[in-house]
PDB file of N, CA and C in Angstrom:
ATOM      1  N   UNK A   1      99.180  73.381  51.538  1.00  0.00           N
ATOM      2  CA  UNK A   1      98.679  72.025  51.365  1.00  0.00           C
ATOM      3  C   UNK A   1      99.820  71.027  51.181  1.00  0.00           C
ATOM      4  N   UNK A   2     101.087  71.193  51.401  1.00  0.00           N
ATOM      5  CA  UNK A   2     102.013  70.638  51.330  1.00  0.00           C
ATOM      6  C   UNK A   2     102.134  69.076  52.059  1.00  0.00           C
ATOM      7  N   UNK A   3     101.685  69.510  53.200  1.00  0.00           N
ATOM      8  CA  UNK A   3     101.674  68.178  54.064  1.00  0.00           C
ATOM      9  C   UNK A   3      99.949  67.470  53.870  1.00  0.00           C
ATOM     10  N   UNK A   4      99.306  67.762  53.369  1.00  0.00           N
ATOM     11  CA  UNK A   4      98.197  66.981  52.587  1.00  0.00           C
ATOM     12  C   UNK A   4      98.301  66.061  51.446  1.00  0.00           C
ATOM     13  N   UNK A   5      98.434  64.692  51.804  1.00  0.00           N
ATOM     14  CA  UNK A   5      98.347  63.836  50.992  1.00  0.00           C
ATOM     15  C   UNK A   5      97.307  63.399  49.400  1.00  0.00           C
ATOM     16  N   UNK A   6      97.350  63.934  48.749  1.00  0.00           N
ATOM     17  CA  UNK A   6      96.056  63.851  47.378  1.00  0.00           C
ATOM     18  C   UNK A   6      96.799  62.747  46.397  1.00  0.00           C
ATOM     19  N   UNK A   7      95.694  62.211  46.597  1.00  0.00           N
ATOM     20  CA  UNK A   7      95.485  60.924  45.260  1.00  0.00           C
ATOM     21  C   UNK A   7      95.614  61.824  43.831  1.00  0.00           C
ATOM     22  N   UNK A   8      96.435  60.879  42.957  1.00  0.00           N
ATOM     23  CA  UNK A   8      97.035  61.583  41.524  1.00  0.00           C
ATOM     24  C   UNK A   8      96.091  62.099  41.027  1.00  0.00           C
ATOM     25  N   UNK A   9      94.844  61.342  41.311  1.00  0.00           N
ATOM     26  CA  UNK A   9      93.729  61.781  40.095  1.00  0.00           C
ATOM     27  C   UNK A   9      93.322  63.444  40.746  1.00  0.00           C
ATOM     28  N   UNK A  10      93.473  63.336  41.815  1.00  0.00           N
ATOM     29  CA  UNK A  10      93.035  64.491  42.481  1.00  0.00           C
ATOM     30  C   UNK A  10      93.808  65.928  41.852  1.00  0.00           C
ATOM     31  N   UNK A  11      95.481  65.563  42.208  1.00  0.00           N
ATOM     32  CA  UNK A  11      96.127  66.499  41.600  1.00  0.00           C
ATOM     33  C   UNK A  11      95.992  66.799  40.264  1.00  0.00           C
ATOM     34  N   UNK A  12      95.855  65.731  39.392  1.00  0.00           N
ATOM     35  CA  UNK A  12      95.592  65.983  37.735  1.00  0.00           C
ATOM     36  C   UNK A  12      93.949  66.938  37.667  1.00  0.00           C
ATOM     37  N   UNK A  13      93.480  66.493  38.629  1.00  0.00           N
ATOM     38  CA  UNK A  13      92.039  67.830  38.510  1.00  0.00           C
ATOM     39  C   UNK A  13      92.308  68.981  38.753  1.00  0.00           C
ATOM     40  N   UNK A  14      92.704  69.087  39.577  1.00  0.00           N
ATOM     41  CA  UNK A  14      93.290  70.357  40.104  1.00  0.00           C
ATOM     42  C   UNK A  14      94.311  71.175  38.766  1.00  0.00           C
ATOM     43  N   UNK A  15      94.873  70.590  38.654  1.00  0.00           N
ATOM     44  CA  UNK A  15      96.220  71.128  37.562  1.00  0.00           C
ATOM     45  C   UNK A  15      95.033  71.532  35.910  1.00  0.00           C
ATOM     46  N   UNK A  16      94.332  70.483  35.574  1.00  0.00           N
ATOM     47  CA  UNK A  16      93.504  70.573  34.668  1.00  0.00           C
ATOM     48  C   UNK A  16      92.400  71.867  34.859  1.00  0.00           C
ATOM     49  N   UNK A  17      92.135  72.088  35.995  1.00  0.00           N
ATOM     50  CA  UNK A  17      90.778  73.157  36.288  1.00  0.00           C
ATOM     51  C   UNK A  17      91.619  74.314  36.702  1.00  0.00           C
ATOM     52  N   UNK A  18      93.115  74.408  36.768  1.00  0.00           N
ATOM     53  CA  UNK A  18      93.903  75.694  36.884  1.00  0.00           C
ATOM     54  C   UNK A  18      94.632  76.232  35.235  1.00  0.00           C
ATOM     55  N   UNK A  19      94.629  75.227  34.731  1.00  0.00           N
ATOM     56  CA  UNK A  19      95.572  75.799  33.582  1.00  0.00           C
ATOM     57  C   UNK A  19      94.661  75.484  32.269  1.00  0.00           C
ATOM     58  N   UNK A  20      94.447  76.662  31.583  1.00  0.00           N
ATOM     59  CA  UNK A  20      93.634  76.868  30.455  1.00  0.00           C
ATOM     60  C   UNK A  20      94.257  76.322  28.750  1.00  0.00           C
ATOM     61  N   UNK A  21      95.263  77.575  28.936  1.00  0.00           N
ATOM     62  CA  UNK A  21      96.083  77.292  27.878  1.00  0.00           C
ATOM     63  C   UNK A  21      97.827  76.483  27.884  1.00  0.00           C
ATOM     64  N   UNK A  22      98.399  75.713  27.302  1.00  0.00           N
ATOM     65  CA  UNK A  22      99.614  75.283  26.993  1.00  0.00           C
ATOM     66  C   UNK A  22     100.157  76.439  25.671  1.00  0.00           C
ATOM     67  N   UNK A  23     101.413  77.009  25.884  1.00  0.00           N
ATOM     68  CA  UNK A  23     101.822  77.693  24.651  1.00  0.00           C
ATOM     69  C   UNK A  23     103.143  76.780  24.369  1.00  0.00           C
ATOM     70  N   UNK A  24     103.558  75.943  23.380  1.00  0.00           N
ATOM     71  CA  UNK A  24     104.638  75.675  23.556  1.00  0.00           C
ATOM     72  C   UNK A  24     106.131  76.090  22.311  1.00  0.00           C
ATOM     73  N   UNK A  25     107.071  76.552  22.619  1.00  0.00           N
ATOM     74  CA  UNK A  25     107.810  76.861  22.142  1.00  0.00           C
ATOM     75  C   UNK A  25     109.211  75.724  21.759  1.00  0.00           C
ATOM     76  N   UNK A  26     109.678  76.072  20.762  1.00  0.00           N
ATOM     77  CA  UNK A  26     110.634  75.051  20.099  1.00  0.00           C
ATOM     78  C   UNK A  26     111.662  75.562  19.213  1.00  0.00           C
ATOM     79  N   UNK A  27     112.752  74.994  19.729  1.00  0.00           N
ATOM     80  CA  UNK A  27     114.214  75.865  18.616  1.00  0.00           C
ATOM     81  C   UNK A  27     114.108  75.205  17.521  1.00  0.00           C
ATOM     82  N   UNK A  28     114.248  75.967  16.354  1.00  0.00           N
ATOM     83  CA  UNK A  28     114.033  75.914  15.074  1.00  0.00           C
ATOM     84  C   UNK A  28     115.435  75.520  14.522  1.00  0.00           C
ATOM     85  N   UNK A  29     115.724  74.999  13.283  1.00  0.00           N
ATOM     86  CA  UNK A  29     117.056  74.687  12.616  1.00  0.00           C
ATOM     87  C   UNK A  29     117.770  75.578  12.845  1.00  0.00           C
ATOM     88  N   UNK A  30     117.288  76.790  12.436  1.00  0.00           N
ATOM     89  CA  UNK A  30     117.928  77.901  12.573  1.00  0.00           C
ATOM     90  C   UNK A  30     118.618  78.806  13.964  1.00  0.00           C
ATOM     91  N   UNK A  31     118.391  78.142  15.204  1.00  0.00           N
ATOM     92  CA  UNK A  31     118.925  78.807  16.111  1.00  0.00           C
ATOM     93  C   UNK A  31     117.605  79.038  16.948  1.00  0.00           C
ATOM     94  N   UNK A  32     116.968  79.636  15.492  1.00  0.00           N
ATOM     95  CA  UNK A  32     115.531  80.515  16.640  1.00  0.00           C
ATOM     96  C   UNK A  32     114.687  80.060  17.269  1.00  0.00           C
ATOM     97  N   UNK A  33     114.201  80.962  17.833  1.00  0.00           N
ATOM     98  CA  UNK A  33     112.710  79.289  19.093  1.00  0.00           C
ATOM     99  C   UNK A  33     111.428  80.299  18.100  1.00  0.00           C
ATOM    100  N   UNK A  34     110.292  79.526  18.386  1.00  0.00           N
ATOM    101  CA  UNK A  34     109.199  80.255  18.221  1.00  0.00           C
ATOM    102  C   UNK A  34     108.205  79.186  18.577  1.00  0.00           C
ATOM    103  N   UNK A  35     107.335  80.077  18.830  1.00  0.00           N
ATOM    104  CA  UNK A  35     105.661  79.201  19.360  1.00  0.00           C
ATOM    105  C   UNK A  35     105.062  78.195  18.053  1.00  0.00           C
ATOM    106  N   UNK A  36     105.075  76.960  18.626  1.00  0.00           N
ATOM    107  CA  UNK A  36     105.210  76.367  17.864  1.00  0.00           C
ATOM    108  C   UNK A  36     103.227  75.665  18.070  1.00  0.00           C
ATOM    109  N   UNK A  37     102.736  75.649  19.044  1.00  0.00           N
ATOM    110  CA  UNK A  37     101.427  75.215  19.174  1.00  0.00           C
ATOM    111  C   UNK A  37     100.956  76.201  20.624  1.00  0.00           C
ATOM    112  N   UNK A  38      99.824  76.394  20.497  1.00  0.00           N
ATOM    113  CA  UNK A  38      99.000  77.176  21.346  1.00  0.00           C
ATOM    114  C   UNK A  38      97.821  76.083  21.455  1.00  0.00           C
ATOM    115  N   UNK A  39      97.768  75.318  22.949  1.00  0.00           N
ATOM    116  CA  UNK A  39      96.808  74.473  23.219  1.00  0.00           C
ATOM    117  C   UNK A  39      95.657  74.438  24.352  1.00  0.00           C
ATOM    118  N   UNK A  40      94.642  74.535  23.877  1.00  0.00           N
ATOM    119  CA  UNK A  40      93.892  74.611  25.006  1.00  0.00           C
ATOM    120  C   UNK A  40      93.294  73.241  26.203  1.00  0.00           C
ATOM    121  N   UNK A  41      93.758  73.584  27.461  1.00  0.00           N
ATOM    122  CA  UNK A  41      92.888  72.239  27.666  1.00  0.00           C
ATOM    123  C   UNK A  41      91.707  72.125  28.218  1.00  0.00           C
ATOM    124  N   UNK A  42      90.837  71.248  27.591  1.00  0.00           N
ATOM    125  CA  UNK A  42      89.890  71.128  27.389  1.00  0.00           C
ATOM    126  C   UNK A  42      88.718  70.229  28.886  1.00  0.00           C
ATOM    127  N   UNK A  43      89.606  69.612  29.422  1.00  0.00           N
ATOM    128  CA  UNK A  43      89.108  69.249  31.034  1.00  0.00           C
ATOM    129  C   UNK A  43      89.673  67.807  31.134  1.00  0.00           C
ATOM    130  N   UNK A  44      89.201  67.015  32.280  1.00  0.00           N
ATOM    131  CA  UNK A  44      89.676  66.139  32.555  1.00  0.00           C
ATOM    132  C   UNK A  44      89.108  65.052  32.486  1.00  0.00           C
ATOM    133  N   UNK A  45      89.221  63.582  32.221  1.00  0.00           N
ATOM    134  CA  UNK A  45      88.058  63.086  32.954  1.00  0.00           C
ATOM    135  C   UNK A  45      88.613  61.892  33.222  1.00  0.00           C
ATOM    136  N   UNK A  46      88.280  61.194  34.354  1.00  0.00           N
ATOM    137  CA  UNK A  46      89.126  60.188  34.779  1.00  0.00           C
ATOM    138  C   UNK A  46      90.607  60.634  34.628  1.00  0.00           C
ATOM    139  N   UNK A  47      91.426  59.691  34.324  1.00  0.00           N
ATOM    140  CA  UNK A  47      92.514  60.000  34.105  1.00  0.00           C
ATOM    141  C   UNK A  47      93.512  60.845  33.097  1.00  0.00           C
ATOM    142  N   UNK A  48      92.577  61.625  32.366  1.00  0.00           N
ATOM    143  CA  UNK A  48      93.350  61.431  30.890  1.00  0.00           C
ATOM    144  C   UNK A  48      92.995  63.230  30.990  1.00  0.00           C
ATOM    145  N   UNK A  49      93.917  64.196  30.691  1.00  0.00           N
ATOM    146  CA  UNK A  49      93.729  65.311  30.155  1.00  0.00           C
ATOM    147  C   UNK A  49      93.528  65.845  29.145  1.00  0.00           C
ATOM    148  N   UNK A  50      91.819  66.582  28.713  1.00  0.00           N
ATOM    149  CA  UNK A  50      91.999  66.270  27.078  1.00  0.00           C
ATOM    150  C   UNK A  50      92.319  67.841  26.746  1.00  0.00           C
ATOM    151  N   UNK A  51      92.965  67.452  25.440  1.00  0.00           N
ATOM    152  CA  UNK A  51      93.476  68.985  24.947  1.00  0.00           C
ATOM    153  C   UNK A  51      93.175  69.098  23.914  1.00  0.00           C
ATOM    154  N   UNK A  52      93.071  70.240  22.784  1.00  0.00           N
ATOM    155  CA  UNK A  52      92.845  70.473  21.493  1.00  0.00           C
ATOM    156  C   UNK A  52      94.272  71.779  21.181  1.00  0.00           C
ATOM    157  N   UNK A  53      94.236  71.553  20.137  1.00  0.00           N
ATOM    158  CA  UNK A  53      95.441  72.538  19.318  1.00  0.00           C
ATOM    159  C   UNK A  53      94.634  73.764  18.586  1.00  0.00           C
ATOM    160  N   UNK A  54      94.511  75.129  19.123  1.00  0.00           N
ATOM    161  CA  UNK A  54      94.255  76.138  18.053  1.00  0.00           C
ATOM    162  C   UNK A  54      94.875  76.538  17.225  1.00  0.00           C
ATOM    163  N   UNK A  55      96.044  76.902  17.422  1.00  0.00           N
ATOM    164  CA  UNK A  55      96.747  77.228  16.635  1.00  0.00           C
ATOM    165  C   UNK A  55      98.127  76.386  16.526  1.00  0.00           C
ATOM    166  N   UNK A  56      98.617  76.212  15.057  1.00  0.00           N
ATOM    167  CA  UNK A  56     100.040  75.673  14.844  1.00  0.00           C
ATOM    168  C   UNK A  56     100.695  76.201  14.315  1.00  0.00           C
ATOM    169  N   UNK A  57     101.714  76.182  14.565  1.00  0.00           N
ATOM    170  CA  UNK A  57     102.983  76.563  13.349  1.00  0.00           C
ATOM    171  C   UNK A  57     103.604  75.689  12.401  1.00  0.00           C
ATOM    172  N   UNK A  58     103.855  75.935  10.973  1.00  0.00           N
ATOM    173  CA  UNK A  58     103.705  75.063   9.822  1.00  0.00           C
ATOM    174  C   UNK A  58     104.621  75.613   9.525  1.00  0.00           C
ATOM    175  N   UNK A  59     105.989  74.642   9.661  1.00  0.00           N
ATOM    176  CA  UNK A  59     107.324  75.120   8.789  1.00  0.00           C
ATOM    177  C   UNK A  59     107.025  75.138   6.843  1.00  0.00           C
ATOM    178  N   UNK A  60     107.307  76.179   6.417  1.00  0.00           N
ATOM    179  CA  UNK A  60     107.628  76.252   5.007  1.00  0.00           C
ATOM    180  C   UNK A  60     108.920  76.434   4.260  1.00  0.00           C
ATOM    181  N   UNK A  61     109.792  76.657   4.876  1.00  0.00           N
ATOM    182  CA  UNK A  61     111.404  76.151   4.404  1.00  0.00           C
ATOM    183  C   UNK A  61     112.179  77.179   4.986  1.00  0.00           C
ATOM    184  N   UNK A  62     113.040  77.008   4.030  1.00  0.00           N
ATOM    185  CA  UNK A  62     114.351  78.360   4.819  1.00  0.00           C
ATOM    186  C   UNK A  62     114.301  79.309   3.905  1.00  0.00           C
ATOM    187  N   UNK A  63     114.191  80.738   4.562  1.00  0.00           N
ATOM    188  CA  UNK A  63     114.677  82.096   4.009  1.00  0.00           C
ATOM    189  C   UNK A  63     116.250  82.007   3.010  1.00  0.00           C
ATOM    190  N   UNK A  64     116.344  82.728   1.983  1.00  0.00           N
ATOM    191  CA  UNK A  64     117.849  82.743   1.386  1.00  0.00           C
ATOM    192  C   UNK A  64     118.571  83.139   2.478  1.00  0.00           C
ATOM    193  N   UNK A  65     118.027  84.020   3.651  1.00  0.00           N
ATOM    194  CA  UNK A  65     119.117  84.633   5.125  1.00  0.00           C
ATOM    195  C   UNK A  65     119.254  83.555   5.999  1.00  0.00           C
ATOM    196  N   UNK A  66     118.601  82.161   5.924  1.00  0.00           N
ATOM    197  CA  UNK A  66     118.833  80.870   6.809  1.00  0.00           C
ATOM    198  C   UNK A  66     117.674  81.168   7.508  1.00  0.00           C
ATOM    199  N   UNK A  67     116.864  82.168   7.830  1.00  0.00           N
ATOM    200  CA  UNK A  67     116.038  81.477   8.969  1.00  0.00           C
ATOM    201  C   UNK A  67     114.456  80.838   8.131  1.00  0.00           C
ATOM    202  N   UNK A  68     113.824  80.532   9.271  1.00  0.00           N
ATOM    203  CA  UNK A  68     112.625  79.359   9.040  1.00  0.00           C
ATOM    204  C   UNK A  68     111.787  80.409   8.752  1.00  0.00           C
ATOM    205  N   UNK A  69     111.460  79.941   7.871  1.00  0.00           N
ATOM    206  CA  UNK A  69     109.909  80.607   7.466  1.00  0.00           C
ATOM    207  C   UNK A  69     108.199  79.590   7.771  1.00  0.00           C
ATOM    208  N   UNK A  70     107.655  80.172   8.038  1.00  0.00           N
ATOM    209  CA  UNK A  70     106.448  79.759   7.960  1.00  0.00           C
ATOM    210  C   UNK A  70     104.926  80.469   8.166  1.00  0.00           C
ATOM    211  N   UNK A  71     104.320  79.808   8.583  1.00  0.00           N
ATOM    212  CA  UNK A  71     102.435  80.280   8.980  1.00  0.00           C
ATOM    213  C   UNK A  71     102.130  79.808  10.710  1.00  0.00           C
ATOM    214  N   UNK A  72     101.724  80.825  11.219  1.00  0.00           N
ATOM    215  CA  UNK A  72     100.936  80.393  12.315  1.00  0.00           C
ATOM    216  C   UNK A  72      99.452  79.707  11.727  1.00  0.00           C
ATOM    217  N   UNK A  73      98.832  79.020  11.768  1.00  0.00           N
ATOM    218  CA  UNK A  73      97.892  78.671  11.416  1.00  0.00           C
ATOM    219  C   UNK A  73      96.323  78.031  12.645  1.00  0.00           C
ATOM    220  N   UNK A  74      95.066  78.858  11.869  1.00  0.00           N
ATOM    221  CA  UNK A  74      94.524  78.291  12.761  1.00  0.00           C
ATOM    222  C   UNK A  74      94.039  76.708  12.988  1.00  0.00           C
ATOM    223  N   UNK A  75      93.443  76.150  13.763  1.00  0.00           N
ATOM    224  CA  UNK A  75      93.266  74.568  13.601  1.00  0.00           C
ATOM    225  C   UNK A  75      91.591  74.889  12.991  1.00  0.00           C
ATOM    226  N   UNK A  76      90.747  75.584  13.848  1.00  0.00           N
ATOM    227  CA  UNK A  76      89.576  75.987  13.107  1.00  0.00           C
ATOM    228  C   UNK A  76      88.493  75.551  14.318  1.00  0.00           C
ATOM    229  N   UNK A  77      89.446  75.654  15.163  1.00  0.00           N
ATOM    230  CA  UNK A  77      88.852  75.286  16.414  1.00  0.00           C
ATOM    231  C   UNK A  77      88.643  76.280  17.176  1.00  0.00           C
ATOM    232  N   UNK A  78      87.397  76.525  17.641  1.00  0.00           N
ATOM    233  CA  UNK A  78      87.013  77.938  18.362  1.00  0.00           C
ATOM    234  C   UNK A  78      87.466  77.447  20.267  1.00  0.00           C
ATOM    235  N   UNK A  79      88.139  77.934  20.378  1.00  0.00           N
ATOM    236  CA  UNK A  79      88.315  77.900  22.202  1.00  0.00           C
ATOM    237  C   UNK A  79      87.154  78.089  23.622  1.00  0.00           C
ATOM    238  N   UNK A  80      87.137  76.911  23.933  1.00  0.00           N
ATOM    239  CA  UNK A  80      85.767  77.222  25.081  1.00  0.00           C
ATOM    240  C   UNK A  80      86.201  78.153  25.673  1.00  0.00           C
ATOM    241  N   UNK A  81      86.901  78.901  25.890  1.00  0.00           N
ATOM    242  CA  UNK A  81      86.991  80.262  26.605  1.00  0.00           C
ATOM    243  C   UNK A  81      86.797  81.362  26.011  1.00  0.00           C
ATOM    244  N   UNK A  82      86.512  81.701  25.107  1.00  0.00           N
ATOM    245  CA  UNK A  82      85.991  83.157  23.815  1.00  0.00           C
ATOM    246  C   UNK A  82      84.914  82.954  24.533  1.00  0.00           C
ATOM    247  N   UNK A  83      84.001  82.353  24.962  1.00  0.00           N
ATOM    248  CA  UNK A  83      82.979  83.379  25.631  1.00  0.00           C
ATOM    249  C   UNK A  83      82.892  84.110  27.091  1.00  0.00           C
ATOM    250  N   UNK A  84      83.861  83.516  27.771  1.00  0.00           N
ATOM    251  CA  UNK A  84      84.320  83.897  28.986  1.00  0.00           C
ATOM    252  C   UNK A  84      84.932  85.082  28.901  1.00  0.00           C
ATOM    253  N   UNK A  85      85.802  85.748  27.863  1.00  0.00           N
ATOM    254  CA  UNK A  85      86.619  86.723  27.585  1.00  0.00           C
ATOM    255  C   UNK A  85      85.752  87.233  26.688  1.00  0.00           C
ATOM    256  N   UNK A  86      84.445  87.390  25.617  1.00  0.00           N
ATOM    257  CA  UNK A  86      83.625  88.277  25.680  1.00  0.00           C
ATOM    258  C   UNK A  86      82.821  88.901  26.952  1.00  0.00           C
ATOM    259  N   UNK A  87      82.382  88.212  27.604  1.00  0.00           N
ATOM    260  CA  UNK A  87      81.868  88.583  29.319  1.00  0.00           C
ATOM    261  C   UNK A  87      83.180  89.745  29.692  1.00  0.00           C
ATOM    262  N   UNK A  88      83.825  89.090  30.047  1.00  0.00           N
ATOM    263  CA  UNK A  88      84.622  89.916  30.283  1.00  0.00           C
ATOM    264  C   UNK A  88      85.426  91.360  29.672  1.00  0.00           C
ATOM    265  N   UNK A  89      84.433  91.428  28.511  1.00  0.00           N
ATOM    266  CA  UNK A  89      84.738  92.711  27.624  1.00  0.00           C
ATOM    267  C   UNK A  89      85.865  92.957  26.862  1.00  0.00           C
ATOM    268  N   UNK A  90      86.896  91.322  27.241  1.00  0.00           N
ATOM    269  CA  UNK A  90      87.861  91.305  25.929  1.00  0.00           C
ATOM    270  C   UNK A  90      87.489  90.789  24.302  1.00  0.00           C
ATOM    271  N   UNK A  91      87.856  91.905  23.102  1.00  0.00           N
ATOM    272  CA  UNK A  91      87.499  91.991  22.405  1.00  0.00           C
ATOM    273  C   UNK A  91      87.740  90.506  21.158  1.00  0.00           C
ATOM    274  N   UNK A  92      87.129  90.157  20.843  1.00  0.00           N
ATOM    275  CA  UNK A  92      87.784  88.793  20.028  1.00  0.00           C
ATOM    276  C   UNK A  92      87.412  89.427  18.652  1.00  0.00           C
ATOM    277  N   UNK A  93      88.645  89.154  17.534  1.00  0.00           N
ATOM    278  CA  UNK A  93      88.208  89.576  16.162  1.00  0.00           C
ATOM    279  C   UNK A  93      87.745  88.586  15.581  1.00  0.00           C
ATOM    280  N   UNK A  94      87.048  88.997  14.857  1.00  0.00           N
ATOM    281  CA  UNK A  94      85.848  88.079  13.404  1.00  0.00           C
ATOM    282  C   UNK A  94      86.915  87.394  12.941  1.00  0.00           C
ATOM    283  N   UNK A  95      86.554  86.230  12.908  1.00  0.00           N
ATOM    284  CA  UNK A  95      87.419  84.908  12.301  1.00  0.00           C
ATOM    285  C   UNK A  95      88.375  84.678  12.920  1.00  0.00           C
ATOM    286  N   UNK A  96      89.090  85.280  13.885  1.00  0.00           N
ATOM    287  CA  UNK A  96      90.249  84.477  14.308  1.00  0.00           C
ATOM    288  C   UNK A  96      90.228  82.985  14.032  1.00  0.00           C
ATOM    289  N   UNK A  97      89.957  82.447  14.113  1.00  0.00           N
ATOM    290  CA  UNK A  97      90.317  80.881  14.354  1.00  0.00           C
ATOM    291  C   UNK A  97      90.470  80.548  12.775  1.00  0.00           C
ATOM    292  N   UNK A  98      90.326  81.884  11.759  1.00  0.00           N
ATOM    293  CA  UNK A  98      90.122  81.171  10.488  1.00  0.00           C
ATOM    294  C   UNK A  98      90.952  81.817   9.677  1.00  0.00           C
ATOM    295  N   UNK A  99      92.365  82.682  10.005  1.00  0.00           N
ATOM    296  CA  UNK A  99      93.144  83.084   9.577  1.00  0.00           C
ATOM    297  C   UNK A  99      94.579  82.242   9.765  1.00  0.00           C
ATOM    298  N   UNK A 100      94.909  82.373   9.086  1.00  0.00           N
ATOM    299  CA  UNK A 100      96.710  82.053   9.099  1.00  0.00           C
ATOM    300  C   UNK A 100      97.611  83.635   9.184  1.00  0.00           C
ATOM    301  N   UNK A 101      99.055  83.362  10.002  1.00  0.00           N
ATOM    302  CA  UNK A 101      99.962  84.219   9.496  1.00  0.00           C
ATOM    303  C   UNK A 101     100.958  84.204   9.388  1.00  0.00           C
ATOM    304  N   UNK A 102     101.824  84.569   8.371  1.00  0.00           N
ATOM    305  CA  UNK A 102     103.104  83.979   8.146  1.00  0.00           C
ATOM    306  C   UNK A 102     103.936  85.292   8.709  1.00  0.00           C
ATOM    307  N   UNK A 103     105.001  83.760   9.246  1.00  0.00           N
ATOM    308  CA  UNK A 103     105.967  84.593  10.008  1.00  0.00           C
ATOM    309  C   UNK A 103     107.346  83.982   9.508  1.00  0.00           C
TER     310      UNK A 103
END
């Protein structure tokens, strides 16, 4: 489709109805990277791509060894796709969305 000309809004649908999740990662004070938000997006409409945050990462300070400590945390937001991936016989655990874990 290279030589097919598409109006932006077109491509932003397209890109929006292909990509589910955003994971994004970020170097920490410390050197280290880690996943810093896990985002789902949520669809398109007109122009605007909407997204929600399930999970975050919540700095809580520095280790006495220098590195970052913190919590993955959930937002408490259940993902429109957990039922697509029950169908599909992937297993989802009780509460996810309502745990934290520190890392």
């Amino acid at each position: 489709m290279g030589d097919i000309r598409l109006p932006e809004k077109a491509i932003r649908m397209q890109i929006a109805s292909a990509i589910h999740l955003i994971i994004q990662v970020a170097r920490m004070s410390d050197g280290s990277r880690r996943i810093t938000h896990i985002t789902e997006l949520t669809g398109a409409y007109s122009d605007v791509i909407s997204m929600q945050d399930i999970f975050v990462f919540e700095k809580e300070g520095i280790a006495e060894n220098g590195k970052v400590k913190g919590r993955f945390r959930s937002t408490g937001i259940v993902p429109k796709f957990t039922e697509r991936l029950k169908a599909a016989g992937v297993p989802i655990p009780g509460g996810l969305v309502d745990h934290s874990v520190e890392v």
